[in-house]
Protein backbone atom coordinates (compact mmCIF):
# COMPACT_ATOMS: atom_id res chain seq x y z
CA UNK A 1 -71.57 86.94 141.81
CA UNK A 2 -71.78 90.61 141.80
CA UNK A 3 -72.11 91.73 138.66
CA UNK A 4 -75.59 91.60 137.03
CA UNK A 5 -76.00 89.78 133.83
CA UNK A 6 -78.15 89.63 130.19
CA UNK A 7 -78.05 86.29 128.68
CA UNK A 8 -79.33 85.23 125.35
CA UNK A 9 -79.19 81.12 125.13
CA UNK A 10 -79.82 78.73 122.52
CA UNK A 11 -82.59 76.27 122.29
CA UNK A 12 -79.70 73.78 122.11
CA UNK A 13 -76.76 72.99 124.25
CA UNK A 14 -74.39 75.82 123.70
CA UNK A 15 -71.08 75.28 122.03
CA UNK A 16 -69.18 78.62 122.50
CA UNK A 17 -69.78 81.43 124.99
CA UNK A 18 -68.95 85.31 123.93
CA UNK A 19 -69.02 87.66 127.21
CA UNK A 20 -69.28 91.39 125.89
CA UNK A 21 -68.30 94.20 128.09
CA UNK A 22 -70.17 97.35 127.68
CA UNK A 23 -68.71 100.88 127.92
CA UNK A 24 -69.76 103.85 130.39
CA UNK A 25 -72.80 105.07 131.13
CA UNK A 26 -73.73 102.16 128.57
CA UNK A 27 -76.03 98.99 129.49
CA UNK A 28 -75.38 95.06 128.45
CA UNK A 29 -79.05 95.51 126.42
CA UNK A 30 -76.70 97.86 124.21
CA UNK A 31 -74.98 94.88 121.99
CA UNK A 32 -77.83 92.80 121.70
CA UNK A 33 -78.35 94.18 118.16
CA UNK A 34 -74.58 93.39 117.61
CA UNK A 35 -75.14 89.69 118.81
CA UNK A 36 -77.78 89.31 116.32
CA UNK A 37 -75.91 90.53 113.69
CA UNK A 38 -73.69 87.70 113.87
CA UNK A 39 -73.79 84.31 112.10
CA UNK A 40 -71.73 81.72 113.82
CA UNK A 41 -73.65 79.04 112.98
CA UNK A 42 -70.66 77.57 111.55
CA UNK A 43 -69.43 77.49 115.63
CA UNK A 44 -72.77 76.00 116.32
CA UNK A 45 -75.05 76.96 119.31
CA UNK A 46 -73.41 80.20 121.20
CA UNK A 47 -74.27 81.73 124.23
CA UNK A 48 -74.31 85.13 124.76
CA UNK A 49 -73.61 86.74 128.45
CA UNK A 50 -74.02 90.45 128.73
CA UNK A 51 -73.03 91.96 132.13
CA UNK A 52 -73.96 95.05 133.70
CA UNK A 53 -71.25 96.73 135.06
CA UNK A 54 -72.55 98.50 138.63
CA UNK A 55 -73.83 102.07 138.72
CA UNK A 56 -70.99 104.45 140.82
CA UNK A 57 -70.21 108.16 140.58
CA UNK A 58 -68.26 109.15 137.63
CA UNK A 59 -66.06 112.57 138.53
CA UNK A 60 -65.55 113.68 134.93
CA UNK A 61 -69.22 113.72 134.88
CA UNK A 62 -69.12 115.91 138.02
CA UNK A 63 -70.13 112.53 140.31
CA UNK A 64 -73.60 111.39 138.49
CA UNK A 65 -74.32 107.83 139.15
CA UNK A 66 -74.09 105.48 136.04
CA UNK A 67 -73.10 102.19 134.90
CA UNK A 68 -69.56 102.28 134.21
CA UNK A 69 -66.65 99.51 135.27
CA UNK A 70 -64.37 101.79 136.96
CA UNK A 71 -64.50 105.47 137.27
CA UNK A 72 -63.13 108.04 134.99
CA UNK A 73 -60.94 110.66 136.17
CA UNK A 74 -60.45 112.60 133.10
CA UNK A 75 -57.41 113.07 130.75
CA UNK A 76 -55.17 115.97 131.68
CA UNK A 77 -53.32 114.75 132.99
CA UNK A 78 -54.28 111.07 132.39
CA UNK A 79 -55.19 109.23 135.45
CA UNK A 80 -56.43 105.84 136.07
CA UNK A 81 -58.94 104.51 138.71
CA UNK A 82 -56.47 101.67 139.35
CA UNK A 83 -58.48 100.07 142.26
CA UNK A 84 -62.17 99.99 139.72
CA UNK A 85 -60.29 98.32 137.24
CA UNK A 86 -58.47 95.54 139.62
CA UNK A 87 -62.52 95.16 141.38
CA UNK A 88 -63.84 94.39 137.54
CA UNK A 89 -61.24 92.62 136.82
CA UNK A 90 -61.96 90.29 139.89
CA UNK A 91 -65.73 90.28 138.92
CA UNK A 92 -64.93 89.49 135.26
CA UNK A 93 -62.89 86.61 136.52
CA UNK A 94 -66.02 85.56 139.06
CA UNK A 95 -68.43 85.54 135.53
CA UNK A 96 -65.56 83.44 134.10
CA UNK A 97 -65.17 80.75 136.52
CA UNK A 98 -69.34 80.79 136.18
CA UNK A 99 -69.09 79.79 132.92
CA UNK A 100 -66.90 77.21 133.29
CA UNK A 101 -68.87 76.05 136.47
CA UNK A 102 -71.61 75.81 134.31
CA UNK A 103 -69.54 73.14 131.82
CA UNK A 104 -68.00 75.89 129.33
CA UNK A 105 -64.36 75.22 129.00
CA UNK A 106 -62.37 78.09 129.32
CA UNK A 107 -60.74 77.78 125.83
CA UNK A 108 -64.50 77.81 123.78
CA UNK A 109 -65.22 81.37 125.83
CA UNK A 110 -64.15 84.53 124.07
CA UNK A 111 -64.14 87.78 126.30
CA UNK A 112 -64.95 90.92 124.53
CA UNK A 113 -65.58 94.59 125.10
CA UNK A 114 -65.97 98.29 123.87
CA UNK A 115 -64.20 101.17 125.07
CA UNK A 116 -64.38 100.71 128.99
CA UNK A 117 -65.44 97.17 128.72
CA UNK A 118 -62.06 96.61 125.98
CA UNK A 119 -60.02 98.01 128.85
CA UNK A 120 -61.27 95.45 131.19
CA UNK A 121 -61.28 92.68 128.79
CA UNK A 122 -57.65 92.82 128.46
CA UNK A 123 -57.32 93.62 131.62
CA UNK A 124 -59.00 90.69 133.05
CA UNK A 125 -58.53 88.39 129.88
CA UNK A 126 -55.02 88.51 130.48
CA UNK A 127 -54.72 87.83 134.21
CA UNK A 128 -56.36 84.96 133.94
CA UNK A 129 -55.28 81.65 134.84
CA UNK A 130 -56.89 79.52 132.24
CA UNK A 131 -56.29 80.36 128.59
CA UNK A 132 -59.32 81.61 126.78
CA UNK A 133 -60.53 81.23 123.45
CA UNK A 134 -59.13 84.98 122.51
CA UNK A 135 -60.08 88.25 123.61
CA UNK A 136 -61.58 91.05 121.34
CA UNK A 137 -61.51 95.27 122.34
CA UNK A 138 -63.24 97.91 120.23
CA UNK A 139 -62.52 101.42 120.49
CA UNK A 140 -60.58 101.14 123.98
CA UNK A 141 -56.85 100.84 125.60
CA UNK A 142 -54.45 98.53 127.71
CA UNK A 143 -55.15 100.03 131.03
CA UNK A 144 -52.74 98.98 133.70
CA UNK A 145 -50.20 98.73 130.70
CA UNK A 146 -47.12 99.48 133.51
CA UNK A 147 -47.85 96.05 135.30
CA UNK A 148 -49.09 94.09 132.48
CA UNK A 149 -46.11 92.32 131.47
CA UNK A 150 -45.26 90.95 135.17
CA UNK A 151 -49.14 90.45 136.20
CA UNK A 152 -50.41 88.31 133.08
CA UNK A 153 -50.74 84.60 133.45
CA UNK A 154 -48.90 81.92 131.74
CA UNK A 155 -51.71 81.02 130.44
CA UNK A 156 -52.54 83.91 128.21
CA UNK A 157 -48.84 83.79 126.53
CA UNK A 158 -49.95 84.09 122.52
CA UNK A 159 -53.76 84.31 123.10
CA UNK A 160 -55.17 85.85 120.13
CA UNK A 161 -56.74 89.51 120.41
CA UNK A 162 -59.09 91.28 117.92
CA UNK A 163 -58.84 95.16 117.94
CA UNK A 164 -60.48 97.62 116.64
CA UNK A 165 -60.55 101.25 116.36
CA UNK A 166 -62.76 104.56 114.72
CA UNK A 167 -59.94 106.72 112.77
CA UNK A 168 -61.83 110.27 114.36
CA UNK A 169 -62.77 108.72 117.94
CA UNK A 170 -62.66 111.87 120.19
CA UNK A 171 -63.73 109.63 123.42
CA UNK A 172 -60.82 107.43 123.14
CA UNK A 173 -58.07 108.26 120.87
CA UNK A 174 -57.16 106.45 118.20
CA UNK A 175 -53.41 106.76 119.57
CA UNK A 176 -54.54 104.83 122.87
CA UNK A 177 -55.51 101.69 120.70
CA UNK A 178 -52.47 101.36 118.84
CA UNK A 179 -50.55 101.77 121.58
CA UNK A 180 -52.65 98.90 123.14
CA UNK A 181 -51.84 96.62 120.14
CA UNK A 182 -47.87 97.49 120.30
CA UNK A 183 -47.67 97.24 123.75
CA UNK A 184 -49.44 93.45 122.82
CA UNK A 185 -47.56 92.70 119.84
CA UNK A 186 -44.32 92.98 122.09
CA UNK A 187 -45.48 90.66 124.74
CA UNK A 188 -46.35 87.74 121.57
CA UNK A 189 -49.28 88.19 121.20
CA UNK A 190 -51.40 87.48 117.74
CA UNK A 191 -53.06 90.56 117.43
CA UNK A 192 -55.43 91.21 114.21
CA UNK A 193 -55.95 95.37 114.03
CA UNK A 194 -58.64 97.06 112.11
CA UNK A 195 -59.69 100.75 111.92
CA UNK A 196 -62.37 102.37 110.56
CA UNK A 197 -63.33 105.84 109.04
CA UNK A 198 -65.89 106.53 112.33
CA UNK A 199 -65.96 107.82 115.99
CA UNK A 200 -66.49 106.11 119.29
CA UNK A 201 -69.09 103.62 117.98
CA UNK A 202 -69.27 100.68 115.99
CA UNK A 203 -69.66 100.22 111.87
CA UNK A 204 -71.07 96.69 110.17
CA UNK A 205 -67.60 96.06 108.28
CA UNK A 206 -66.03 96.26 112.18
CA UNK A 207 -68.98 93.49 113.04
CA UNK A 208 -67.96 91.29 109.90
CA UNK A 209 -64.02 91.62 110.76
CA UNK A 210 -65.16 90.39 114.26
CA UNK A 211 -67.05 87.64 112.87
CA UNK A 212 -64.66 86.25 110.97
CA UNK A 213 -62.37 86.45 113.40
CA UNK A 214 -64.81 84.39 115.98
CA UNK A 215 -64.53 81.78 113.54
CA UNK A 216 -61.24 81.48 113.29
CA UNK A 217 -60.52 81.20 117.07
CA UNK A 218 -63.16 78.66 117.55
CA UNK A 219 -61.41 76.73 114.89
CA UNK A 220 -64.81 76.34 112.29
């Protein structure tokens, strides 16, 4: 393993894992609050991983060091760091097979993320070879969308995806994340969309939606 990780586990055997990919310059520490504001104790006992994505220059931020899964390269014209995104994506995968190691079958884990960390979750969610629970992306994109359709697995066909977006996000347009769900639609997949009157961040009604959804995917 390279990738650091925050876990919060249940006094009992855990039932469900959610992995939550933070966003850049962020920190796993930042969705604790969100993981606490869920009630899945319909699911029962869920265990919570929070990675830390390593630090690395970022050249829209003129090369300062922070956390971030791949770097950004700004938007005019719209570049992508194609190589960070493959090396998290490998990592992810790494944190997945983990999980299962550790007795979690892959279709009770749910991979989820916000803004960079949505990128890699469908990045990553759907190159891999055994199907997940779902995968859920708030206020981010399909990055390597050119290759996506030839590079998924078999295994993702249909997975269900959560996505959500803030209506004025300057960070990441809200044009990116529909985009992402058309481009996901067309491939079969089941995705639920929400969008919310906010910017790059995240609202309660967004954390209820997701809730729900968890639910639903882990069948209680």
């Amino acid at each position: 393993m390279t990738v650091e990780t925050l876990e919060i586990c249940p006094a009992a055997e855990p039932q469900a894992t959610l992995i939550m990919l933070h966003g850049l310059g962020a920190d796993g520490t930042d969705f604790i609050p969100l993981c606490d504001a869920l009630d899945l104790d319909s699911v029962g006992p869920v265990r919570f991983v929070l990675p830390r994505a390593p630090q690395r220059p970022i050249t829209i931020n003129n090369g300062h060091r922070m956390r971030a899964w791949y770097d950004a390269l700004g938007e005019v014209p719209r570049r992508e760091d194609e190589a960070g995104v493959r090396d998290s994506v490998q990592q992810i995968h790494a944190l997945l097979d983990r999980e299962r190691a550790r007795g979690m079958p892959a279709n009770r884990i749910v991979l989820a993320g916000f803004s960079q960390g949505c990128a890699i979750t469908l990045a990553a969610g759907l190159r891999y070879p055994e199907r997940l629970a779902g995968l859920a992306g708030l206020s981010g994109y399909l990055p390597l969308a050119a290759s996506t359709a030839a590079e998924r697995h078999l295994s993702s066909l249909g997975l269900p995806v959560f996505l959500a977006h803030g209506r004025s996000d300057a960070m990441v347009a809200m044009a990116r994340g529909t985009a992402a769900r058309d481009s996901l639609m067309a491939l079969g997949h089941g995705v639920e969309w929400h969008d919310y009157p906010m910017e790059h961040s995240v609202c309660i009604e967004e954390v209820g939606a997701l809730n729900r959804w968890l639910q639903r995917v882990w069948g209680r």
